[in-house]
N, C-alpha and C. Protein backbone atom coordinates (compact mmCIF):
# COMPACT_ATOMS: atom_id res chain seq x y z
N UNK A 1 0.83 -1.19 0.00
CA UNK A 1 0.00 0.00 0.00
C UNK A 1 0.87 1.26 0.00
N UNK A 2 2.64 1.14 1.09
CA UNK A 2 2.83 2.70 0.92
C UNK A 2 3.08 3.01 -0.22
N UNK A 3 4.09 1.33 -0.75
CA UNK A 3 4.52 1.55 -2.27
C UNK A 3 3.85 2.14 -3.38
N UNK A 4 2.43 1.69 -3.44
CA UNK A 4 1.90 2.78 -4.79
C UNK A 4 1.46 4.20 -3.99
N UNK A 5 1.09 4.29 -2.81
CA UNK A 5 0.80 5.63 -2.86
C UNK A 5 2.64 6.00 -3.25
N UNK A 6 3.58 5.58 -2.97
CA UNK A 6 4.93 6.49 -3.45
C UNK A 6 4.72 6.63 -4.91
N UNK A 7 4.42 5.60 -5.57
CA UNK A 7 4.35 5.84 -7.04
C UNK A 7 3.68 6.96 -7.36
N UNK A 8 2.45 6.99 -6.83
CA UNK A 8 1.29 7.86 -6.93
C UNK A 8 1.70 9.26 -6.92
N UNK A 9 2.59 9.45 -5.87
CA UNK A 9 3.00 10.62 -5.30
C UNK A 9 4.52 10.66 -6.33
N UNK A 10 5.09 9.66 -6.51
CA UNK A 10 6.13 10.31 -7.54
C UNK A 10 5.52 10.87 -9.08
N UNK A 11 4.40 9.86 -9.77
CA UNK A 11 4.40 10.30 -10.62
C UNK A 11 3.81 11.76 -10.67
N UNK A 12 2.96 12.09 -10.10
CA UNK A 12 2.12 12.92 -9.97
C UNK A 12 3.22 14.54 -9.66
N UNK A 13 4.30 14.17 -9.05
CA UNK A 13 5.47 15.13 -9.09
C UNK A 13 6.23 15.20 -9.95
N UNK A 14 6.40 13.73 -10.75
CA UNK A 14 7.16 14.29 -11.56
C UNK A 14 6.33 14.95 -12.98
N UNK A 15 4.88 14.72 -12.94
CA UNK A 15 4.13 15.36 -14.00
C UNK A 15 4.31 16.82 -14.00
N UNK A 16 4.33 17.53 -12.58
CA UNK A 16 4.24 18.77 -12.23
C UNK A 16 5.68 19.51 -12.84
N UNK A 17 6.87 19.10 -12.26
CA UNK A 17 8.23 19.25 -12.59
C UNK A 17 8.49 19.31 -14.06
N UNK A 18 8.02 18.18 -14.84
CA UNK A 18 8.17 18.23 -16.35
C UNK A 18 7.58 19.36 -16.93
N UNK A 19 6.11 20.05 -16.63
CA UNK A 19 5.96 20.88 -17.66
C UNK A 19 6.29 21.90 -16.83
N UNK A 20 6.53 22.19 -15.61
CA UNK A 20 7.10 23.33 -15.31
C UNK A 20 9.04 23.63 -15.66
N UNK A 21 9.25 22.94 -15.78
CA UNK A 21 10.80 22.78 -16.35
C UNK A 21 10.79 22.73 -17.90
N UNK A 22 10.11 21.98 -18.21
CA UNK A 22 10.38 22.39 -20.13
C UNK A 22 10.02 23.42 -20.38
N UNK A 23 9.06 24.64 -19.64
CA UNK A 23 8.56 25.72 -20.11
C UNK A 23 9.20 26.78 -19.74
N UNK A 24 9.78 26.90 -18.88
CA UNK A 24 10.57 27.55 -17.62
C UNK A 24 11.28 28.01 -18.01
N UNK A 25 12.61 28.81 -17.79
CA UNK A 25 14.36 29.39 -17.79
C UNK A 25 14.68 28.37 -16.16
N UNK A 26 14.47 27.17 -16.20
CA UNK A 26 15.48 27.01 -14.94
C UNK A 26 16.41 27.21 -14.57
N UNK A 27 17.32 27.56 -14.99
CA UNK A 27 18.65 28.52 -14.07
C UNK A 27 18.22 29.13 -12.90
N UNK A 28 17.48 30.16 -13.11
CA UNK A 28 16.16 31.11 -12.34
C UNK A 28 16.35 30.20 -10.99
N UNK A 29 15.54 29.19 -10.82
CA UNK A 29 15.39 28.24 -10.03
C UNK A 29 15.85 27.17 -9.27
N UNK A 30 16.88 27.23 -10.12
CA UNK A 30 17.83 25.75 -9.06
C UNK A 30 18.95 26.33 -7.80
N UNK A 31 18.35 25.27 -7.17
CA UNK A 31 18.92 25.79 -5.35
C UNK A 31 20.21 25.40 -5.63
N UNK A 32 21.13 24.37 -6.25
CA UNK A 32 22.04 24.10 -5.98
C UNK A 32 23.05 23.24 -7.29
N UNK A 33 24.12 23.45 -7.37
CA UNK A 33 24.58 22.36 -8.12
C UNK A 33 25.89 22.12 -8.16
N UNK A 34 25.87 20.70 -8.08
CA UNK A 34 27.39 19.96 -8.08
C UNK A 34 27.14 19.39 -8.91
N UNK A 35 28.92 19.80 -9.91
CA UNK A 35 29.20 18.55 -11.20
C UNK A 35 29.77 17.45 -10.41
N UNK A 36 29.12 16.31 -11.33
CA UNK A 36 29.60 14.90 -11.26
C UNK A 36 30.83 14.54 -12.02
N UNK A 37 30.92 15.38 -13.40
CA UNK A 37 31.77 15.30 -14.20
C UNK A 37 31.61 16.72 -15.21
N UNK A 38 33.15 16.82 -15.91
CA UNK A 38 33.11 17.30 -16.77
C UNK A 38 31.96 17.35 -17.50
N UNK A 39 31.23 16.18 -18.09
CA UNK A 39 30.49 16.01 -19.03
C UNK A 39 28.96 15.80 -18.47
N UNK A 40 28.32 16.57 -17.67
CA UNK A 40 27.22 16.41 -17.07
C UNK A 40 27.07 17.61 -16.13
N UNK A 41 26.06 17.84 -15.67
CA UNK A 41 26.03 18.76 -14.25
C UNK A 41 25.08 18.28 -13.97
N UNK A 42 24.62 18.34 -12.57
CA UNK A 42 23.44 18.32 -11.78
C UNK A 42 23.22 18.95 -10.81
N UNK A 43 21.73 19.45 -10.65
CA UNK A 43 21.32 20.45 -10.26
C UNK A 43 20.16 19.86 -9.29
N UNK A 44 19.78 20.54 -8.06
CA UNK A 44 18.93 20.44 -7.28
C UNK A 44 17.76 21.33 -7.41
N UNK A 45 16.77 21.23 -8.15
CA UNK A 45 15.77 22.54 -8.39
C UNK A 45 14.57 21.91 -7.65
N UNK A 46 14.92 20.90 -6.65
CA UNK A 46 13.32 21.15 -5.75
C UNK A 46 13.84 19.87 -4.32
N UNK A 47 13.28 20.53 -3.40
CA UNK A 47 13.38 19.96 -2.30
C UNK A 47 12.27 20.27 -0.82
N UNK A 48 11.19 19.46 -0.58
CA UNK A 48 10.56 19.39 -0.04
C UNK A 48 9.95 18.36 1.60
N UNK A 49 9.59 18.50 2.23
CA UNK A 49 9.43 17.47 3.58
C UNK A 49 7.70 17.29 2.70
N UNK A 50 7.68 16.09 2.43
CA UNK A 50 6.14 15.57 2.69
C UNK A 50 5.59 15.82 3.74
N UNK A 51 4.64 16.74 4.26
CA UNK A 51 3.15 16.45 4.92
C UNK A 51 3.02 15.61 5.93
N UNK A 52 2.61 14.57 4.51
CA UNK A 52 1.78 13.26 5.26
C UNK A 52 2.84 12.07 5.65
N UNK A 53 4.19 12.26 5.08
CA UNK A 53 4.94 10.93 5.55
C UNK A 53 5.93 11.63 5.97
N UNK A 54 5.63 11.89 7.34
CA UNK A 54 6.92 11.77 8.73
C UNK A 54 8.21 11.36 8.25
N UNK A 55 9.08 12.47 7.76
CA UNK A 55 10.41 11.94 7.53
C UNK A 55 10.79 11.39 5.76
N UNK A 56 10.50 11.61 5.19
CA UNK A 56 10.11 11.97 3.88
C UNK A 56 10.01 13.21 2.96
N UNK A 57 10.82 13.17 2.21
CA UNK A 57 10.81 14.67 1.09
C UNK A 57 10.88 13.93 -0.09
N UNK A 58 10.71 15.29 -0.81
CA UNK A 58 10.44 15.06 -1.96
C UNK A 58 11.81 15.73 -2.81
N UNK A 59 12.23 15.27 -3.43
CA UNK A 59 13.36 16.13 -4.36
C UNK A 59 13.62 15.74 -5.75
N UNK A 60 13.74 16.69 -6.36
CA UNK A 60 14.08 17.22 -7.79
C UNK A 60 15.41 17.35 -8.30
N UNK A 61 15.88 16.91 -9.35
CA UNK A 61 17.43 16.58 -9.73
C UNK A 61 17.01 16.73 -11.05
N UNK A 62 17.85 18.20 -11.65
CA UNK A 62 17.37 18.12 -13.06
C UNK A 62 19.38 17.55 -13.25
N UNK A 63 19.56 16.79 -14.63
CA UNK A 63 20.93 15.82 -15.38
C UNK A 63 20.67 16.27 -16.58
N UNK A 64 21.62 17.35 -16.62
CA UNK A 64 22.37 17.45 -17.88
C UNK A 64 23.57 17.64 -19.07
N UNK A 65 23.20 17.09 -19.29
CA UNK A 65 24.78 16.07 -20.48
C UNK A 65 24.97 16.72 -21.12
N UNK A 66 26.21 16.94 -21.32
CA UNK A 66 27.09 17.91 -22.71
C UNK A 66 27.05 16.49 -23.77
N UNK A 67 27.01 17.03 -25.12
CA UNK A 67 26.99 15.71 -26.17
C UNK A 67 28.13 14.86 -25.88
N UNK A 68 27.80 13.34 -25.28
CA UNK A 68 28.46 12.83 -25.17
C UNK A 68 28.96 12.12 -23.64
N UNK A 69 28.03 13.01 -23.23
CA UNK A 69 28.24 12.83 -21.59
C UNK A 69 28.06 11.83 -20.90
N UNK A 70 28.30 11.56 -19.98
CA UNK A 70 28.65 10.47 -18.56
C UNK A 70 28.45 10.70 -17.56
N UNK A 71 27.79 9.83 -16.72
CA UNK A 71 28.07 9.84 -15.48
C UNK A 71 28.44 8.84 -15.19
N UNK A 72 29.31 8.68 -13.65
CA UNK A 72 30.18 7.27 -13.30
C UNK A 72 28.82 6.55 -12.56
N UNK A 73 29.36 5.28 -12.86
CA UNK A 73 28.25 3.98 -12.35
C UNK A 73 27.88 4.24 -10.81
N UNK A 74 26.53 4.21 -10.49
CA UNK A 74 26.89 5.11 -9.14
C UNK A 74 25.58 3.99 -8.74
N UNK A 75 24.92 4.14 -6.92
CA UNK A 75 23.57 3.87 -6.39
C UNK A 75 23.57 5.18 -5.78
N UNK A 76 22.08 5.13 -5.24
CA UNK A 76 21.55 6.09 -4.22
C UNK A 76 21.14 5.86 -3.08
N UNK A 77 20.89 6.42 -2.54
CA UNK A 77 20.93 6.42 -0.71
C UNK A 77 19.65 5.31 -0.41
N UNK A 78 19.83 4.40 0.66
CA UNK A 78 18.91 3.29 0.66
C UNK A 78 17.35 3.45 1.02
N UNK A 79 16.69 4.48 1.12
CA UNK A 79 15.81 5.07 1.28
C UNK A 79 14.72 5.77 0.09
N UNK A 80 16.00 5.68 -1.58
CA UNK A 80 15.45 6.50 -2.51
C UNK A 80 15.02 5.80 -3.07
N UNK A 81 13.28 6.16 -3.42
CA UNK A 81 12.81 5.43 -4.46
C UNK A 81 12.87 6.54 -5.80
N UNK A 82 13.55 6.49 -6.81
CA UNK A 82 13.56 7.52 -8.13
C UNK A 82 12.61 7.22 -9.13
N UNK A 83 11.79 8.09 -9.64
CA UNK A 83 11.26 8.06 -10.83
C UNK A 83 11.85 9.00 -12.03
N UNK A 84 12.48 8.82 -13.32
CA UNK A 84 13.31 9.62 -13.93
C UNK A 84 12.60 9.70 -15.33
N UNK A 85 12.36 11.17 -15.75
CA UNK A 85 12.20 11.38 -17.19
C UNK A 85 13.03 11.96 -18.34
N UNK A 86 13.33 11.37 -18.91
CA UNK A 86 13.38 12.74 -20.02
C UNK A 86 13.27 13.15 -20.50
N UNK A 87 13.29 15.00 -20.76
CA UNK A 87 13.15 16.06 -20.67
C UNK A 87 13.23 16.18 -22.19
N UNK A 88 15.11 16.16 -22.50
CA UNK A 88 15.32 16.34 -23.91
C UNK A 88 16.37 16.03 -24.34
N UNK A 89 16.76 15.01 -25.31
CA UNK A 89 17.66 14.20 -25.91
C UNK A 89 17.22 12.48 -25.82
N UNK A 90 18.67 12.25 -25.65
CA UNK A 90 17.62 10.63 -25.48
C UNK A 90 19.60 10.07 -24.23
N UNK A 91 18.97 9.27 -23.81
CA UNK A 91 19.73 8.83 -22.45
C UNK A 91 20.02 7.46 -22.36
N UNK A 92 21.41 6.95 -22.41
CA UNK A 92 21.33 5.25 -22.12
C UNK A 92 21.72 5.35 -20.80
N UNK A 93 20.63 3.88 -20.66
CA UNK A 93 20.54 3.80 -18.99
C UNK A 93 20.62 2.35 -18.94
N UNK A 94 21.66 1.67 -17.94
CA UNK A 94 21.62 0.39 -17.27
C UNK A 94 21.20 0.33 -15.92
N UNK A 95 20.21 -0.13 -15.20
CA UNK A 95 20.06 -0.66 -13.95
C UNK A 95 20.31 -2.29 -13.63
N UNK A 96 20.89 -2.76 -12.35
CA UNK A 96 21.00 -3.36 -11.95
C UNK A 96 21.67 -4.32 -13.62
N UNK A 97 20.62 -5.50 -13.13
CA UNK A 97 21.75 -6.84 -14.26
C UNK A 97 20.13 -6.15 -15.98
N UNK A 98 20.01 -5.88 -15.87
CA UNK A 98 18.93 -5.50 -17.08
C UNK A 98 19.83 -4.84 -18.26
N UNK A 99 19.39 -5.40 -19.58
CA UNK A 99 20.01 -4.56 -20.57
C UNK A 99 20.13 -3.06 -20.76
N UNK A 100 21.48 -2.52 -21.12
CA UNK A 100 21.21 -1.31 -21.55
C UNK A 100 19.98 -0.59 -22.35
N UNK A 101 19.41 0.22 -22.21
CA UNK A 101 18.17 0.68 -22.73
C UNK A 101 18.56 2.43 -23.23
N UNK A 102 18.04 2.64 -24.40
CA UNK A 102 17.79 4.02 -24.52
C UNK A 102 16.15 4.58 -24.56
N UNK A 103 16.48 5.80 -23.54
CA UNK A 103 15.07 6.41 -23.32
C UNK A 103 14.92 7.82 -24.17
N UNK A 104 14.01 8.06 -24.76
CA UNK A 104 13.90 9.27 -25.75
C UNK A 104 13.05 10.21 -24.68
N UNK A 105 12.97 11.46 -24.90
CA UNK A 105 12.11 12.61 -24.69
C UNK A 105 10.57 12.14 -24.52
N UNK A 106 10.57 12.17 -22.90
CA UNK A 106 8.73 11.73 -22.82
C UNK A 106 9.04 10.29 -22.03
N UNK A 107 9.92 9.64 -22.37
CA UNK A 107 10.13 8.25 -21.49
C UNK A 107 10.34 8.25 -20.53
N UNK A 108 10.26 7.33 -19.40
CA UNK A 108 10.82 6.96 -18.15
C UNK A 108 11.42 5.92 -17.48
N UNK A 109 11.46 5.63 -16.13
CA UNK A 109 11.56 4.76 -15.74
C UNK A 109 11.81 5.41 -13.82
N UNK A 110 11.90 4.02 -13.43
CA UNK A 110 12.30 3.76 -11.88
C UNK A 110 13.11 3.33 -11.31
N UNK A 111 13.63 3.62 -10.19
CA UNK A 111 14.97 2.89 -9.69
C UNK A 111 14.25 2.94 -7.85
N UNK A 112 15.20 1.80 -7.15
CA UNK A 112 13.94 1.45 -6.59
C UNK A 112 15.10 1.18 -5.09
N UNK A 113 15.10 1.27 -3.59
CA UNK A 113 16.30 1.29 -2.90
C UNK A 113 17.38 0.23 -3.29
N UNK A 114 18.16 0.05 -3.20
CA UNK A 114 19.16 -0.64 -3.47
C UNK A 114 19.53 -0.95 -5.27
N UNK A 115 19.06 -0.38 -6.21
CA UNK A 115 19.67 -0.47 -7.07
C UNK A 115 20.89 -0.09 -7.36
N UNK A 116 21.40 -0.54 -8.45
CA UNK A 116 22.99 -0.29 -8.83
C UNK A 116 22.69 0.42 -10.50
N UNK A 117 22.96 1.83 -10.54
CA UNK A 117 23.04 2.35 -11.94
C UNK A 117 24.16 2.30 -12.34
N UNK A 118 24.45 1.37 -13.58
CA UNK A 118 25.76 0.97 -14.02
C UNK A 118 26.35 2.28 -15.25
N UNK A 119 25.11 2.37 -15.97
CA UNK A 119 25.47 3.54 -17.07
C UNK A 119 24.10 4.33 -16.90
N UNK A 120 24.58 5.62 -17.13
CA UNK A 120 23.94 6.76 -17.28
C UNK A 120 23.95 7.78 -18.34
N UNK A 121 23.91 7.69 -19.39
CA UNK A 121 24.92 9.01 -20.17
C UNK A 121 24.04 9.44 -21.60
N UNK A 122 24.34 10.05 -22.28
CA UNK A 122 24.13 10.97 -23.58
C UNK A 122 24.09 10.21 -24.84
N UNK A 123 22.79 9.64 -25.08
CA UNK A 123 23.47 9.00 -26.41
C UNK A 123 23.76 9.22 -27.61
N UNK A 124 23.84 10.50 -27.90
CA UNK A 124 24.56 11.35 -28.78
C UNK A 124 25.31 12.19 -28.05
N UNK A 125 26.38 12.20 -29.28
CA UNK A 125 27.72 12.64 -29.38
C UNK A 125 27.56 14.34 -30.38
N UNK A 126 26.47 14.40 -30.40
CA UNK A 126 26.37 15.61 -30.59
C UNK A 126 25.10 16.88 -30.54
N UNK A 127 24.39 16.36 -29.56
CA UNK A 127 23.27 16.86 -28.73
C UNK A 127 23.15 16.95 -27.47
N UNK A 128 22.85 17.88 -26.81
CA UNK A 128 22.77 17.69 -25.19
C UNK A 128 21.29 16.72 -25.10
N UNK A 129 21.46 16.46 -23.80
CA UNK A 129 20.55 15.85 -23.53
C UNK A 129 19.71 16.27 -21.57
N UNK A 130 18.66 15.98 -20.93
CA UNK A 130 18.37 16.23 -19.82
C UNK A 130 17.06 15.65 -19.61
N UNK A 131 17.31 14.99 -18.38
CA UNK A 131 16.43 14.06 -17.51
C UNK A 131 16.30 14.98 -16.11
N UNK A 132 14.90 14.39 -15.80
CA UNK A 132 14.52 15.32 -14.20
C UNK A 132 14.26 13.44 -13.70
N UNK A 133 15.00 13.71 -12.61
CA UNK A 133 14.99 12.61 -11.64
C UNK A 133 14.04 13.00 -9.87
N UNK A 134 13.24 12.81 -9.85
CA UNK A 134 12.57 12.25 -8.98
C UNK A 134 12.54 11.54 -7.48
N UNK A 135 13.30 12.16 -6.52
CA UNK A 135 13.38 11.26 -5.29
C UNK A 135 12.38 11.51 -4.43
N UNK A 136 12.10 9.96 -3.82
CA UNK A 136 10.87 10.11 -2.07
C UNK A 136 12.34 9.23 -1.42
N UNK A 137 12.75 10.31 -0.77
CA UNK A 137 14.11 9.98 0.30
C UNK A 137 13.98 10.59 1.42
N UNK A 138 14.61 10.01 2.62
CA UNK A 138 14.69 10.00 3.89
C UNK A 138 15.36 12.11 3.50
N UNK A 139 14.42 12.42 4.49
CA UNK A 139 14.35 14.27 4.56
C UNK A 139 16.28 14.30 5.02
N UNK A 140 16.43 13.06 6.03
CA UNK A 140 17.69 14.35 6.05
C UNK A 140 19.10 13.85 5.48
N UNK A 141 18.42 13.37 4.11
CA UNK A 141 19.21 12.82 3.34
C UNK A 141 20.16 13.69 2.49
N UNK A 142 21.22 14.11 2.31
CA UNK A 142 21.75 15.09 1.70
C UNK A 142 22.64 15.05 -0.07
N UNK A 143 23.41 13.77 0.41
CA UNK A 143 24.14 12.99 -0.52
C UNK A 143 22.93 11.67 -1.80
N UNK A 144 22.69 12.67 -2.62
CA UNK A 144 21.69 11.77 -3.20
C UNK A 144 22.22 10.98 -4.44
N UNK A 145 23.90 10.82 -4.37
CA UNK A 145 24.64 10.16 -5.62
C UNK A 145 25.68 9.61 -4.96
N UNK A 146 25.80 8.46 -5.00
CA UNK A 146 27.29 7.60 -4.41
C UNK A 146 27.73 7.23 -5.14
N UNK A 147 29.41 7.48 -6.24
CA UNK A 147 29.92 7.09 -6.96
C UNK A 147 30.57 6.10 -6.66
N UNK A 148 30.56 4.93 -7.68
CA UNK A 148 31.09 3.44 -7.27
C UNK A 148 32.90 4.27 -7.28
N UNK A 149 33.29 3.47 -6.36
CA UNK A 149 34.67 3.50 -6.27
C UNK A 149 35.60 2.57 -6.98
């Protein structure tokens, strides 16, 4: 039962986030940002305490790739359930043991506690690309990217 209300409550945020970000100047808006790499940045443009679930926020991670871009194989904090779209370009993504997949503009997917994101990146080499990622993570969670070592 909490599990789909999280769904419920992710998708329903990340519906909100998408057309307010494709329409937007987000620069304007983002609280924060650390590069992962040269070839990527990420940005924190929303961060919230849920309401109704005691210890629970909500946060916003807009990823975006210079043509060609990467991020290192990383998980997230054991608490995050992610729902991820993208925005604009198209994105190869590996989770856990599942084939590489490319997601176009409008697609999604989920990542769920304990996954392992093996690839993340740009699948052109000569377009940017950007995904809004989606967390319901423990509020006083800060570190929402652990790069495999």
């Amino acid at each position: 039962m909490f599990t789909k209300f999280l769904h419920r409550v992710a998708f329903a945020a990340l519906s909100i986030f998408a057309a307010f970000f494709v329409f937007t100047a987000l620069p304007v808006f983002a609280a924060s940002a650390d590069d992962v790499s040269t070839e990527s940045k990420i940005t924190l443009v929303f961060d919230r305490a849920l309401p109704n679930v005691p210890g629970k926020s909500m946060k916003g991670v807009l990823v975006e790739y210079q043509p060609g871009g990467s991020n290192p194989a990383h998980t997230h904090p054991d608490s995050a359930f992610i729902y991820a779209t993208v925005l604009e370009g198209a994105i190869r993504s590996k989770v856990n043991e599942e084939p590489e997949k490319v997601y176009h503009a409008g697609e999604s997917w989920a990542e769920v506690p304990g996954d392992h994101h093996a690839v993340s990146a740009n699948n052109s080499s000569t377009e940017p690309a950007r995904l809004l990622a989606v967390f319901v993570v423990d509020t006083n969670e800060k570190n929402l990217v652990r790069n495999d070592k």
